[in-house]
C-alpha atoms as a PDB file:
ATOM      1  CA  UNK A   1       0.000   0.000   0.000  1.00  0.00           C
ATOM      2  CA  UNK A   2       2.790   2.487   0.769  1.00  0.00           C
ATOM      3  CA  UNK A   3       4.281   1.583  -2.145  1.00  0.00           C
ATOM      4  CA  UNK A   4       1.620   2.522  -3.982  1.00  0.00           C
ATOM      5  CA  UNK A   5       1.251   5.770  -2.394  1.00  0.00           C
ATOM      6  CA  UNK A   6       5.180   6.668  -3.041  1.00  0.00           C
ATOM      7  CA  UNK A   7       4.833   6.268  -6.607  1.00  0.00           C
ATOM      8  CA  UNK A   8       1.432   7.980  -6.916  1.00  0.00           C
ATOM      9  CA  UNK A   9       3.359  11.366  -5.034  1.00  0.00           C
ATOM     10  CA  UNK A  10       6.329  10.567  -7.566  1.00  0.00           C
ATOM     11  CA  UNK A  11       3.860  10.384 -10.622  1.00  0.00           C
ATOM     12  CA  UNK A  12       2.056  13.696  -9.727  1.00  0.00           C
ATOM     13  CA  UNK A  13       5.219  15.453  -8.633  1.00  0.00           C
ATOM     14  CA  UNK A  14       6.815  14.394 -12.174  1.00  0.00           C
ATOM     15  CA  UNK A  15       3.272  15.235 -14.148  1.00  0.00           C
ATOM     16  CA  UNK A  16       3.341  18.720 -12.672  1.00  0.00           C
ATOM     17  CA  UNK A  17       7.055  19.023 -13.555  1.00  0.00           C
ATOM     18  CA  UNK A  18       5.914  18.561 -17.157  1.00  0.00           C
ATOM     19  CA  UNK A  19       2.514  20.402 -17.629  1.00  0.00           C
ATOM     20  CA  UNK A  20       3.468  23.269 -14.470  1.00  0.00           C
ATOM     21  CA  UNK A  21       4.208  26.831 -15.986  1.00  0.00           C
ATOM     22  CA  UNK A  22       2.433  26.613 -19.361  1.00  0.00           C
ATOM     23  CA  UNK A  23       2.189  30.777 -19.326  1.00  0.00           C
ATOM     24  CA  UNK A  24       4.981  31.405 -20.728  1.00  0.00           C
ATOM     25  CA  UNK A  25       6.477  33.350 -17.936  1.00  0.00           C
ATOM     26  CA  UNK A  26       9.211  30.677 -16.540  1.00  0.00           C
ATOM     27  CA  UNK A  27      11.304  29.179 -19.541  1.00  0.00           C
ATOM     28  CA  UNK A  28      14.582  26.824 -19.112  1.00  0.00           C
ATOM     29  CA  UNK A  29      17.800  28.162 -19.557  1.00  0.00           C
ATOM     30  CA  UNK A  30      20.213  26.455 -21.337  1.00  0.00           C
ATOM     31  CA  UNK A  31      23.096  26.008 -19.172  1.00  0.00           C
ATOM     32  CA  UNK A  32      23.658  28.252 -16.492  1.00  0.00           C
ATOM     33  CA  UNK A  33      22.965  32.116 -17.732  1.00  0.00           C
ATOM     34  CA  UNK A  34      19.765  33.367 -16.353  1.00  0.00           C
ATOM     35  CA  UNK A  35      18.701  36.811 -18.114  1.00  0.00           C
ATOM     36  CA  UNK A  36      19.571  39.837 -15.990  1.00  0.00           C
ATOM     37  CA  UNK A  37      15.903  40.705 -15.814  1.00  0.00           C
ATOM     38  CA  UNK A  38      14.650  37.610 -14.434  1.00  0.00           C
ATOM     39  CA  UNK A  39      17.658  37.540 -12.138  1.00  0.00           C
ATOM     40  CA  UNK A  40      16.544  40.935 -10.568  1.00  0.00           C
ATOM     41  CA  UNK A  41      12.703  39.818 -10.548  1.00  0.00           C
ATOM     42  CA  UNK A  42      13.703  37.156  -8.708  1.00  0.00           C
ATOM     43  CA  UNK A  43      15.893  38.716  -5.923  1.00  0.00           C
ATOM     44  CA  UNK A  44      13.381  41.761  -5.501  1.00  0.00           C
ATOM     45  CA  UNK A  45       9.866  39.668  -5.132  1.00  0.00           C
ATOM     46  CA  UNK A  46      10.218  39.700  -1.426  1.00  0.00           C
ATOM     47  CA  UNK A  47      10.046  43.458  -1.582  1.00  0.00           C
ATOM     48  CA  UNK A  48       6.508  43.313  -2.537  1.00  0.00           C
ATOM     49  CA  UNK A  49       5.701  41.995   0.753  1.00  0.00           C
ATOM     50  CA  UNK A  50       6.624  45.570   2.288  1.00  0.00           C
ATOM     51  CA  UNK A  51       5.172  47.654  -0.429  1.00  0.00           C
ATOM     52  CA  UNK A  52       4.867  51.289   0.820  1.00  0.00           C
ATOM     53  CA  UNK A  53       7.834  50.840   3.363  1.00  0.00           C
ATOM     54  CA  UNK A  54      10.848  50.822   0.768  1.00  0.00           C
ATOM     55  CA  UNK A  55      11.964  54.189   2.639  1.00  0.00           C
ATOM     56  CA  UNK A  56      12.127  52.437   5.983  1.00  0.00           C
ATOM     57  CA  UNK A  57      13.151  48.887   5.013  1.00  0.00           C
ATOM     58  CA  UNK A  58      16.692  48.148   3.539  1.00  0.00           C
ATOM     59  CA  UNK A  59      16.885  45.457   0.876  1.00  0.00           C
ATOM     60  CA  UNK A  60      17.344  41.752   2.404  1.00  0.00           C
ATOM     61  CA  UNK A  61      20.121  40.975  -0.584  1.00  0.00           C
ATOM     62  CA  UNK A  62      22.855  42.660   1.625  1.00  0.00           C
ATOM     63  CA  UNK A  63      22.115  42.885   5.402  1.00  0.00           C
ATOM     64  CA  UNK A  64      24.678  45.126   7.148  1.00  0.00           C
ATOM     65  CA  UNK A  65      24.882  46.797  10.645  1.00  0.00           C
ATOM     66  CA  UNK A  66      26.477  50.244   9.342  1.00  0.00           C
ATOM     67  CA  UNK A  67      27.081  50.995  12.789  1.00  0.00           C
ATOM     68  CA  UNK A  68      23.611  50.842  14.264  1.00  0.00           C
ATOM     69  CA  UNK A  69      21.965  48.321  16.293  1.00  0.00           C
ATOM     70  CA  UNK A  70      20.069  46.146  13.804  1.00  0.00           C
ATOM     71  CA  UNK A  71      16.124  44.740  13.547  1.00  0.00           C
ATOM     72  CA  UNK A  72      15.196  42.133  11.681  1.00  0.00           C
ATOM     73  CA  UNK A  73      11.433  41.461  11.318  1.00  0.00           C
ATOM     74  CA  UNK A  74      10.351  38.181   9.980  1.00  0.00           C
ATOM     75  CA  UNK A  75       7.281  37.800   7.906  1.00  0.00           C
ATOM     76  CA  UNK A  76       5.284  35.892   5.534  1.00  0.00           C
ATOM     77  CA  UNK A  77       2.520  36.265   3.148  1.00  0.00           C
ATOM     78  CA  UNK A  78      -1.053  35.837   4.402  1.00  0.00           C
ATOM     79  CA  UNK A  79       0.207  36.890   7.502  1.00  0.00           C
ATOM     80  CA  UNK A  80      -3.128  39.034   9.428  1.00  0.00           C
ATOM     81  CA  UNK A  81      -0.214  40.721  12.142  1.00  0.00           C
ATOM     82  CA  UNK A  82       2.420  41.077  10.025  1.00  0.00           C
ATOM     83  CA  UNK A  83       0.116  43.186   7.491  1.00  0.00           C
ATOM     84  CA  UNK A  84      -1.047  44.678  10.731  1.00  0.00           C
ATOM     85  CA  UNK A  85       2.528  45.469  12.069  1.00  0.00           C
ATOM     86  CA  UNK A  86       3.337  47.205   8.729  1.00  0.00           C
ATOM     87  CA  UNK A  87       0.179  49.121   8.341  1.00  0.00           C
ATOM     88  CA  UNK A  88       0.753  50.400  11.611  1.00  0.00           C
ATOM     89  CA  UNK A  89       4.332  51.563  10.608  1.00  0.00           C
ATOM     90  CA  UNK A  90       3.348  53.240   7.549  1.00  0.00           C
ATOM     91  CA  UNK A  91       0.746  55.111  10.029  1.00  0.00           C
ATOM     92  CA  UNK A  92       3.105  56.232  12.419  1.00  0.00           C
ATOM     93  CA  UNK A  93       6.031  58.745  11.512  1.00  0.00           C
ATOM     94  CA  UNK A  94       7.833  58.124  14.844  1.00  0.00           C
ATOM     95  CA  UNK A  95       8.095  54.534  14.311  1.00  0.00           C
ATOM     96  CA  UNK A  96       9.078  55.209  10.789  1.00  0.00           C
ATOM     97  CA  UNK A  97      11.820  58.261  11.980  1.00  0.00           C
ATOM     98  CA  UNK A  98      12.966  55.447  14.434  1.00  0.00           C
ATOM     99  CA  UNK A  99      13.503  52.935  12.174  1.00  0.00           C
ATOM    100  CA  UNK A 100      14.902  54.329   9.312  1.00  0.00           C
ATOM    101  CA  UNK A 101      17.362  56.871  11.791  1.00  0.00           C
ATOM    102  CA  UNK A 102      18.544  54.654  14.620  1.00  0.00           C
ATOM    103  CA  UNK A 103      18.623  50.995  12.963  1.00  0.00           C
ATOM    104  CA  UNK A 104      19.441  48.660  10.192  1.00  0.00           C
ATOM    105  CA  UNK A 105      16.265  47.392   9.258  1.00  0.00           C
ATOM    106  CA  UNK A 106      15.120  44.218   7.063  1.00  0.00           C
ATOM    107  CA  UNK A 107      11.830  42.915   6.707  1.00  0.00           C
ATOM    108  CA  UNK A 108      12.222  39.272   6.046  1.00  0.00           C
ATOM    109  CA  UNK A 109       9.738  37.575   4.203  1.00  0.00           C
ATOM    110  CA  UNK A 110      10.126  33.926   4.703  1.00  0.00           C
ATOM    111  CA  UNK A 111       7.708  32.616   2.181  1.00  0.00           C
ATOM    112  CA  UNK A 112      10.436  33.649  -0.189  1.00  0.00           C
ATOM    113  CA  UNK A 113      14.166  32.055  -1.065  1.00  0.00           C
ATOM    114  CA  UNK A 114      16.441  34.530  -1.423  1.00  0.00           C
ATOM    115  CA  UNK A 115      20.548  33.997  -0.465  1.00  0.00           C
ATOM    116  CA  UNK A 116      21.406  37.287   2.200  1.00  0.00           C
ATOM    117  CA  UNK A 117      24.754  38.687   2.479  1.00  0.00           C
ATOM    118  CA  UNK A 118      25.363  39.570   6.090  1.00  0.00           C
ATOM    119  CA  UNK A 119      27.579  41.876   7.081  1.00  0.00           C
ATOM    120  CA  UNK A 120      28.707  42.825  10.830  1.00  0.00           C
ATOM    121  CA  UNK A 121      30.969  45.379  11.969  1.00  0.00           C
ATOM    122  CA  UNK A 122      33.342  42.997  13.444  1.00  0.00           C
ATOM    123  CA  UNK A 123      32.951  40.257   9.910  1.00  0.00           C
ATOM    124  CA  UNK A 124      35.503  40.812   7.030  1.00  0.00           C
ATOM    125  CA  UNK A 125      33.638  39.032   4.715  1.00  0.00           C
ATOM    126  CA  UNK A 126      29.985  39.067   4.157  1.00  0.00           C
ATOM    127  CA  UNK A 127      28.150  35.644   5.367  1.00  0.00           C
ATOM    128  CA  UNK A 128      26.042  34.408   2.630  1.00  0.00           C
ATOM    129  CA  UNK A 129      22.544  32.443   4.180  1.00  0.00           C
ATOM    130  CA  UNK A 130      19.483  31.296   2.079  1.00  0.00           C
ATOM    131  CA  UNK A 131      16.254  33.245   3.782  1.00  0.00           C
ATOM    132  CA  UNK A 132      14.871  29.607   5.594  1.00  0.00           C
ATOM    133  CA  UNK A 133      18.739  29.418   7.370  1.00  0.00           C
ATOM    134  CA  UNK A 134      18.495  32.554   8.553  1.00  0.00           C
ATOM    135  CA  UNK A 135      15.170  31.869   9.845  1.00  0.00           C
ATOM    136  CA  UNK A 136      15.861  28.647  11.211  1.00  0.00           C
ATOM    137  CA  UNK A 137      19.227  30.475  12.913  1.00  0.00           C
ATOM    138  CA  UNK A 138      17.150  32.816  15.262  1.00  0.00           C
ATOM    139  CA  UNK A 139      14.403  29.887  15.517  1.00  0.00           C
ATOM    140  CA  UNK A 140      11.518  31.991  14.322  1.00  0.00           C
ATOM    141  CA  UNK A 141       8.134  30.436  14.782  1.00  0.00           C
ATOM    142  CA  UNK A 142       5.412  32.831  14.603  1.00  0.00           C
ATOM    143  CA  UNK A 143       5.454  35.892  12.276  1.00  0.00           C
ATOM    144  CA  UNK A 144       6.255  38.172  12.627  1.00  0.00           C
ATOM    145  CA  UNK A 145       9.184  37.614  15.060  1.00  0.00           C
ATOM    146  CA  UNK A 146      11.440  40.798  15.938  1.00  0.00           C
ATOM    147  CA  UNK A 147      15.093  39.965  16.684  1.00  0.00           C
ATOM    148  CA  UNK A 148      17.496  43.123  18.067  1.00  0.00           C
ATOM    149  CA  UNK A 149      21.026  42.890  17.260  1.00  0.00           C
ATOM    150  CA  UNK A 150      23.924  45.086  18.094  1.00  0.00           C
ATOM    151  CA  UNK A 151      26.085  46.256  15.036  1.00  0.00           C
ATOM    152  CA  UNK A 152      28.390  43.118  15.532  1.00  0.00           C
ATOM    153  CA  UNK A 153      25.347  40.436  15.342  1.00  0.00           C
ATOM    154  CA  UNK A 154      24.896  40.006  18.724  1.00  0.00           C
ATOM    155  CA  UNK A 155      21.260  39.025  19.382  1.00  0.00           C
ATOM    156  CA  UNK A 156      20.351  40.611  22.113  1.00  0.00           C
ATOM    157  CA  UNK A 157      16.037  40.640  22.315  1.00  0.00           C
ATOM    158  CA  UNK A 158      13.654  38.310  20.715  1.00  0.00           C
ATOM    159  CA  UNK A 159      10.073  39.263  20.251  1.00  0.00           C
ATOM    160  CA  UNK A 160       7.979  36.282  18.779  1.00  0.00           C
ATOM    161  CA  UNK A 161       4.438  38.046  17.680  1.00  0.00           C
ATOM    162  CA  UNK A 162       2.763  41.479  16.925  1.00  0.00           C
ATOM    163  CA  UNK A 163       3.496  44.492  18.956  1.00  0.00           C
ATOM    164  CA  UNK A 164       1.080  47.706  19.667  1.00  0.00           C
ATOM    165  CA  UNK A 165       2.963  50.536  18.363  1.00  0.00           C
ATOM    166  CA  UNK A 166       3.421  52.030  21.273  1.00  0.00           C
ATOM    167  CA  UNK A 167       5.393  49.047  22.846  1.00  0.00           C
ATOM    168  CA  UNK A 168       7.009  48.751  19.827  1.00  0.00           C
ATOM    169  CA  UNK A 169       7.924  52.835  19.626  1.00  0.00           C
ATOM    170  CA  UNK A 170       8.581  52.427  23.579  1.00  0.00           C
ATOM    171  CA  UNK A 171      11.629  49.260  22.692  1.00  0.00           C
ATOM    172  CA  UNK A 172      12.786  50.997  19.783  1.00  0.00           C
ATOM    173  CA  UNK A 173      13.689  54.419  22.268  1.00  0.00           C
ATOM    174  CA  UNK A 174      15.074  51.689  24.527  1.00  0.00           C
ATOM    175  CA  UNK A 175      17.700  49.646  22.084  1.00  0.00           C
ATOM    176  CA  UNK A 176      18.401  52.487  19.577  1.00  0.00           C
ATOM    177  CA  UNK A 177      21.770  53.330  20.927  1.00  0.00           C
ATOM    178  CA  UNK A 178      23.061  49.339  22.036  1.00  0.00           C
ATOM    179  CA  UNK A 179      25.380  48.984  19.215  1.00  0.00           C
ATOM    180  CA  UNK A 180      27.384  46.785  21.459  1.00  0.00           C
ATOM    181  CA  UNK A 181      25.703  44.687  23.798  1.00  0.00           C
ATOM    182  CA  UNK A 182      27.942  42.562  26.007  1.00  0.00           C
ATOM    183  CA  UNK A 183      26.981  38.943  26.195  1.00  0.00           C
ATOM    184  CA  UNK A 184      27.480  38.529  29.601  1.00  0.00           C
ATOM    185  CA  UNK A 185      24.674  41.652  29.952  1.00  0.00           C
ATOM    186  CA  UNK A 186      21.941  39.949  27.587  1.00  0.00           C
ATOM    187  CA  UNK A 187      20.040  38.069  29.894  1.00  0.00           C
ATOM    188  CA  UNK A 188      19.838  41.239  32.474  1.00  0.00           C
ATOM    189  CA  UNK A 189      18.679  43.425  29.131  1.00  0.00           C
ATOM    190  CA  UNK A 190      16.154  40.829  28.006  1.00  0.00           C
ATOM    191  CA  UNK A 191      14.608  40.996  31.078  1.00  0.00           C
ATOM    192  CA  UNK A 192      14.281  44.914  31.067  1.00  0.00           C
ATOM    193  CA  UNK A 193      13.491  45.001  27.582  1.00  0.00           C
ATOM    194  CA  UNK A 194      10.404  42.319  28.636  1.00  0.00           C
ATOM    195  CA  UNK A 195       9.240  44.427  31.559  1.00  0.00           C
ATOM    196  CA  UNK A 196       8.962  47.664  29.538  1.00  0.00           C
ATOM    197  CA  UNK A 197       6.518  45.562  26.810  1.00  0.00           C
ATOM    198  CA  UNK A 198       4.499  43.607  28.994  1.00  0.00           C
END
């Protein structure tokens, strides 16, 4: 019987390889050139997912501290909070000044592939990660899920879930100057952080 089954997955997974994509958008390359157009569709189609919010989120491609504490805010499509997390940003200029002024930060939509170039102020060379790596690295469950680095990658704060703006405007004035955080001080700063939000 499980035989069965196996092969009937194998012959529907091989019939969709063959009749899938019939629009005439996706072709085969031969070899290994990929148009430069298609290339770029394909590394941008995560930026759709924060439409409205290119001024306040930096493209995922290359992630770097620059010197500022960093937030990366993990999404997905369909998602009812993270829509709800962005709408309130793009309602809120403070949140937006904070962002975009005091922090490096990438909105991470994790319904799409996409390798990320990482770069901290203490790395020489960038770290290249596909998107569901990077995920699995800070062990995001639910979306979204806010993780607070310093400028050298240090996670310091973890925030699984939506948050009001005002909690969210109230941890941003809280973490927008740790560029360093000292490991030994985490669990002492996690703790504050929590307080403040709860």
């Amino acid at each position: 019987m499980k035989t069965i089954i196996h092969i009937s997955i194998i012959g529907v997974i091989v019939g969709l390889i063959f009749i899938g994509c019939e629009d005439g958008k996706v072709e085969l390359s031969s070899g290994n050139k990929i148009d430069t157009q298609t290339l770029k569709e394909a590394e941008s189609m995560d930026k759709v997912s924060y439409a409205g919010l290119e001024s306040v989120f930096l493209d995922t491609k290359t992630i770097a501290s620059n010197g500022k504490p960093m937030l990366l805010i993990f999404g997905k499509n369909n998602c009812t909070y993270c829509d709800k997390l962005k709408d309130d940003i793009k309602a809120d200029a403070q949140l937006q000044d904070l962002l975009t002024n005091h922090f490096a930060t990438y909105y991470i939509n994790i319904d799409y592939s996409k390798i990320h170039h990482i770069t901290f102020d203490t790395t020489k060379d960038p770290i290249q990660i596909a998107t569901s790596d990077l995920a699995r690295e800070y062990r995001v469950r639910p979306t979204p899920t806010l993780i607070f680095l310093d400028s050298t990658g240090r996670a310091f704060f973890l925030y699984p879930g939506y948050i009001t703006p005002a909690k969210f405007q109230a941890l941003l004035q809280h973490t927008r100057e740790l560029k360093n955080v000292d490991s030994k001080d985490i669990e002492s700063l996690t703790n504050k952080l929590s307080a403040l939000i709860a």
